[in-house]
C-alpha atoms as a PDB file:
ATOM      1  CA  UNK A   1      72.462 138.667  91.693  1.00  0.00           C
ATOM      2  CA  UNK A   2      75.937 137.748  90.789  1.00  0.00           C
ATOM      3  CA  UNK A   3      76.441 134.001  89.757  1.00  0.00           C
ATOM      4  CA  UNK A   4      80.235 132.661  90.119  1.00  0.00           C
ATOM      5  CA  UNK A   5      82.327 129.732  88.313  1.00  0.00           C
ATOM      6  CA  UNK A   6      85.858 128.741  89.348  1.00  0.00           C
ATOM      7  CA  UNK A   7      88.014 126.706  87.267  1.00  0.00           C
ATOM      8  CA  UNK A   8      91.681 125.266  88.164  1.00  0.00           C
ATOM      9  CA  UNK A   9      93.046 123.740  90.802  1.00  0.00           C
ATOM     10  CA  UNK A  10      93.973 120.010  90.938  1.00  0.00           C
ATOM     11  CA  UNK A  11      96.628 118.066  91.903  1.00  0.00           C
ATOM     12  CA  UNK A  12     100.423 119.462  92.391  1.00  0.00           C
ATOM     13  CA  UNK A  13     103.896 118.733  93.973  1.00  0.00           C
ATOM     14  CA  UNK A  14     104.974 120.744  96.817  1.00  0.00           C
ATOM     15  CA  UNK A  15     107.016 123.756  95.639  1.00  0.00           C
ATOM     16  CA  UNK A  16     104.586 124.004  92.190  1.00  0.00           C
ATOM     17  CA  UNK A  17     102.058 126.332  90.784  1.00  0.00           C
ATOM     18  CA  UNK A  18      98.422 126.156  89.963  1.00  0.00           C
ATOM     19  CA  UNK A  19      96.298 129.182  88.496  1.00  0.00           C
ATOM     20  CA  UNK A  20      92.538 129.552  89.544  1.00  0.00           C
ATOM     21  CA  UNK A  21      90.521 131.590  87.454  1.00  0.00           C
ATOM     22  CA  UNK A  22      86.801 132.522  88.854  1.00  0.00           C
ATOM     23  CA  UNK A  23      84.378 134.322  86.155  1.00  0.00           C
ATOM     24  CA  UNK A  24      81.273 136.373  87.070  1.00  0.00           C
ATOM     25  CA  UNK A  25      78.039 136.579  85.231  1.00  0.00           C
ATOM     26  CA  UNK A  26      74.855 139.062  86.365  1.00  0.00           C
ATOM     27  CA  UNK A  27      74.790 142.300  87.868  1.00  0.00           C
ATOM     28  CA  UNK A  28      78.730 142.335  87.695  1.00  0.00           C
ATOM     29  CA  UNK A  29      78.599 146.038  87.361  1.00  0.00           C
ATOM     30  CA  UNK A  30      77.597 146.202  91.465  1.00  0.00           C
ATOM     31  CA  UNK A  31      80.849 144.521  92.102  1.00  0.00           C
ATOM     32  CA  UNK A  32      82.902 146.182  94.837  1.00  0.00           C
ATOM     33  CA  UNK A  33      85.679 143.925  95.347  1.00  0.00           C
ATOM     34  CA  UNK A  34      86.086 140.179  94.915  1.00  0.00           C
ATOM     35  CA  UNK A  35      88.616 137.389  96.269  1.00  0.00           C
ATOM     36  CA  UNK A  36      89.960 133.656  97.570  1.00  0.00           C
ATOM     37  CA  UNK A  37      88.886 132.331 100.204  1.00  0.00           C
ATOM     38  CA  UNK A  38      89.835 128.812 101.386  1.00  0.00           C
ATOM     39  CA  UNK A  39      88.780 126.187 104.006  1.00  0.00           C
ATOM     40  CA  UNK A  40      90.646 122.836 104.768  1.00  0.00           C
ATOM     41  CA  UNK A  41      88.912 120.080 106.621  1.00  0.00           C
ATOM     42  CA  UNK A  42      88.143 120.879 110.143  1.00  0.00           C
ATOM     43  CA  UNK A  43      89.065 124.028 109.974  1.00  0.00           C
ATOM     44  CA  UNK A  44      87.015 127.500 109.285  1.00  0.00           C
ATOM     45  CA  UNK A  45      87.023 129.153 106.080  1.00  0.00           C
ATOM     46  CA  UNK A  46      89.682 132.180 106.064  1.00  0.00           C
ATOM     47  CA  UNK A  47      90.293 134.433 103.440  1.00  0.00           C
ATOM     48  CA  UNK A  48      93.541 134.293 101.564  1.00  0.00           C
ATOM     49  CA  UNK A  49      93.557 137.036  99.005  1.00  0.00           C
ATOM     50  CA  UNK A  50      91.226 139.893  97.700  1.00  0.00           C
ATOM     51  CA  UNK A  51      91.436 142.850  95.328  1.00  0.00           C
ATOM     52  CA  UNK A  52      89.132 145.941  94.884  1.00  0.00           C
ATOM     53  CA  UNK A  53      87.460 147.394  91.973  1.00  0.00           C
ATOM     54  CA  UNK A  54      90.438 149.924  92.045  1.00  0.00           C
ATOM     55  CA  UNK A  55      93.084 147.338  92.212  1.00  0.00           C
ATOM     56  CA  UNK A  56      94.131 147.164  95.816  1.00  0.00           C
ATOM     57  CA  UNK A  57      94.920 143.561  97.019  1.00  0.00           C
ATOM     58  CA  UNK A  58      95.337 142.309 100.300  1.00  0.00           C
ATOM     59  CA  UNK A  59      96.527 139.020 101.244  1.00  0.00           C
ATOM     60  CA  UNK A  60      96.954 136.782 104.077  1.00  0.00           C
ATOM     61  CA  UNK A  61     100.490 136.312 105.492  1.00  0.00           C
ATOM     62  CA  UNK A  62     100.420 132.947 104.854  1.00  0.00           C
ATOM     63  CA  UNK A  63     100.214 133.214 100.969  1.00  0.00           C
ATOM     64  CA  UNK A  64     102.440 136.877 101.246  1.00  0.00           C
ATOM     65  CA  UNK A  65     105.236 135.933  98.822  1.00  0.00           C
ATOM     66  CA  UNK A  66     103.896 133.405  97.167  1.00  0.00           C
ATOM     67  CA  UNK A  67     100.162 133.929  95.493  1.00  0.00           C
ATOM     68  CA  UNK A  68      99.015 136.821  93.237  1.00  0.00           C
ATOM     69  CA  UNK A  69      95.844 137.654  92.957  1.00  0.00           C
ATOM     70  CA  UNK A  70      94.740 139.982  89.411  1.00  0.00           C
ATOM     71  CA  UNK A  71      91.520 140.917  88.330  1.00  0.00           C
ATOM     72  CA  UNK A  72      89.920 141.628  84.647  1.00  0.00           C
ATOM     73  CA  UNK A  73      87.476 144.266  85.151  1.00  0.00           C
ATOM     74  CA  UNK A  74      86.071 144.122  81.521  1.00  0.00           C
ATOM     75  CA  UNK A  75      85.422 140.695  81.947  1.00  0.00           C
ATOM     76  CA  UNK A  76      84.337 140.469  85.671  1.00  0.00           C
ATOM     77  CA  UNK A  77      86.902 137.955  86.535  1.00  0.00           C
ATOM     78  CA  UNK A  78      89.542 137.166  89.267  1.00  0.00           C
ATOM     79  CA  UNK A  79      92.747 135.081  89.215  1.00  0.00           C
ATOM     80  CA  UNK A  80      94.765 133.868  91.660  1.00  0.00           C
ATOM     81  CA  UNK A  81      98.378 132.490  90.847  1.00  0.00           C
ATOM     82  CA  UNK A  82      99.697 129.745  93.448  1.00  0.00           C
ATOM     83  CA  UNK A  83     103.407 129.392  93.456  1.00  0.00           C
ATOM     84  CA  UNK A  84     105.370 127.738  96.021  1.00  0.00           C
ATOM     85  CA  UNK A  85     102.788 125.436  96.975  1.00  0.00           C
ATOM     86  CA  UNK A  86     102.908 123.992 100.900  1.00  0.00           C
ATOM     87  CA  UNK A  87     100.979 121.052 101.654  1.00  0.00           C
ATOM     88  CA  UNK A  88      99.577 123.541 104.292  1.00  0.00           C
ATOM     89  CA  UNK A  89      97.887 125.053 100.829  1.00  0.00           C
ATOM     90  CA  UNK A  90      95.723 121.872 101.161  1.00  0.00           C
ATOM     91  CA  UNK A  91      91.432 123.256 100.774  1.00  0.00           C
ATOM     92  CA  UNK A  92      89.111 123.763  98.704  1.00  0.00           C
ATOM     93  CA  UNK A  93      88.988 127.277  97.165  1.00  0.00           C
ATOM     94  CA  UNK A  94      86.236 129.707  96.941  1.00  0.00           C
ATOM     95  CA  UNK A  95      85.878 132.756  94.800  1.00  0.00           C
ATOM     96  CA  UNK A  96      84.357 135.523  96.641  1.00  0.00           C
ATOM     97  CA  UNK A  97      82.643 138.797  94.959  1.00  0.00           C
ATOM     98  CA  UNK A  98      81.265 141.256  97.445  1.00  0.00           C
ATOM     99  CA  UNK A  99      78.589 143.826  95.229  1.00  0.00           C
ATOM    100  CA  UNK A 100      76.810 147.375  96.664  1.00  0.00           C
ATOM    101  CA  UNK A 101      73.304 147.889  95.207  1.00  0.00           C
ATOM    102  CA  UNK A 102      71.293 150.134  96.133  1.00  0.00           C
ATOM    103  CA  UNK A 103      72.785 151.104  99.456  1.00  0.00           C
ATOM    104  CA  UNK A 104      73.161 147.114 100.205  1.00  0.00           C
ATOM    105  CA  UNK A 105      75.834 145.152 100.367  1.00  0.00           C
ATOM    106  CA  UNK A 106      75.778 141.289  99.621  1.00  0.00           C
ATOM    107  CA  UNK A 107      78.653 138.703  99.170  1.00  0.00           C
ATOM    108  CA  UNK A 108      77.814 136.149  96.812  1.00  0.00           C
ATOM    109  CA  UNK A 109      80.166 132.643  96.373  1.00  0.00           C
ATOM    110  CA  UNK A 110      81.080 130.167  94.106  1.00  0.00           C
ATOM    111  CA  UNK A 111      81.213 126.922  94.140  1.00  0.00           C
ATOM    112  CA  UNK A 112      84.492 125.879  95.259  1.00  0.00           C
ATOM    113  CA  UNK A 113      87.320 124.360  93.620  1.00  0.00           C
ATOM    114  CA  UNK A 114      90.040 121.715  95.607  1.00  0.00           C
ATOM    115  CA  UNK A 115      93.534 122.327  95.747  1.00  0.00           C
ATOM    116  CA  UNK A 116      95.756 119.248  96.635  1.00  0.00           C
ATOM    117  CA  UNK A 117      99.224 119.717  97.570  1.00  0.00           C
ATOM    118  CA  UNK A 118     101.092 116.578  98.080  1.00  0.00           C
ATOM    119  CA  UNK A 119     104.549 116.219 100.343  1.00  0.00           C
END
């Protein structure tokens, strides 16, 4: 089991920056890769930015340009720096760890955190 906690996010400007930080606690050591994923109202969730175990990131090519997303492996946590911010950014935020134990994989979630962009 991997438990999840997200901090950041709030209220910004367009064409600002906010930093989410998301720390995991548990069997961190089965952790394969972990992420952002985001969902505004009425729309689906969709992933905007992982990054593996090894470092390898992948982002959506909405956020290409303008979000980083970094990773502390010692501590079992994930970061993702918003700059640029669109209104579009608009959701609530979800870290995302995906762990392999014991042949199985499972994605576990947190909480969520909102992100408010205003115009």
């Amino acid at each position: 089991q991997v438990q999840l906690v997200e901090s950041g996010g709030g209220l910004v400007q367009a064409g600002g920056s906010l930093g989410l930080s998301c720390a995991a606690s548990g069997s961190t050591f089965s952790i394969i890769r972990m992420g952002w994923y985001r969902q505004a109202p009425g729309k689906q969730r969709e992933l905007v930015a992982t990054i593996s175990s090894g470092g390898t990131t992948s982002y959506a090519d909405s956020v290409k340009g303008r979000f980083t997303i970094s990773r502390d492996n010692g501590k079992a946590s994930v970061f993702l720096q918003m700059n640029s911010l669109k209104p579009e950014d608009t959701a609530v935020y979800y870290c995302n760890a995906d762990t392999l134990d014991w042949g199985s994989k499972f994605v576990y979630w947190g909480q969520g955190t909102q992100v408010t962009v205003s115009s």
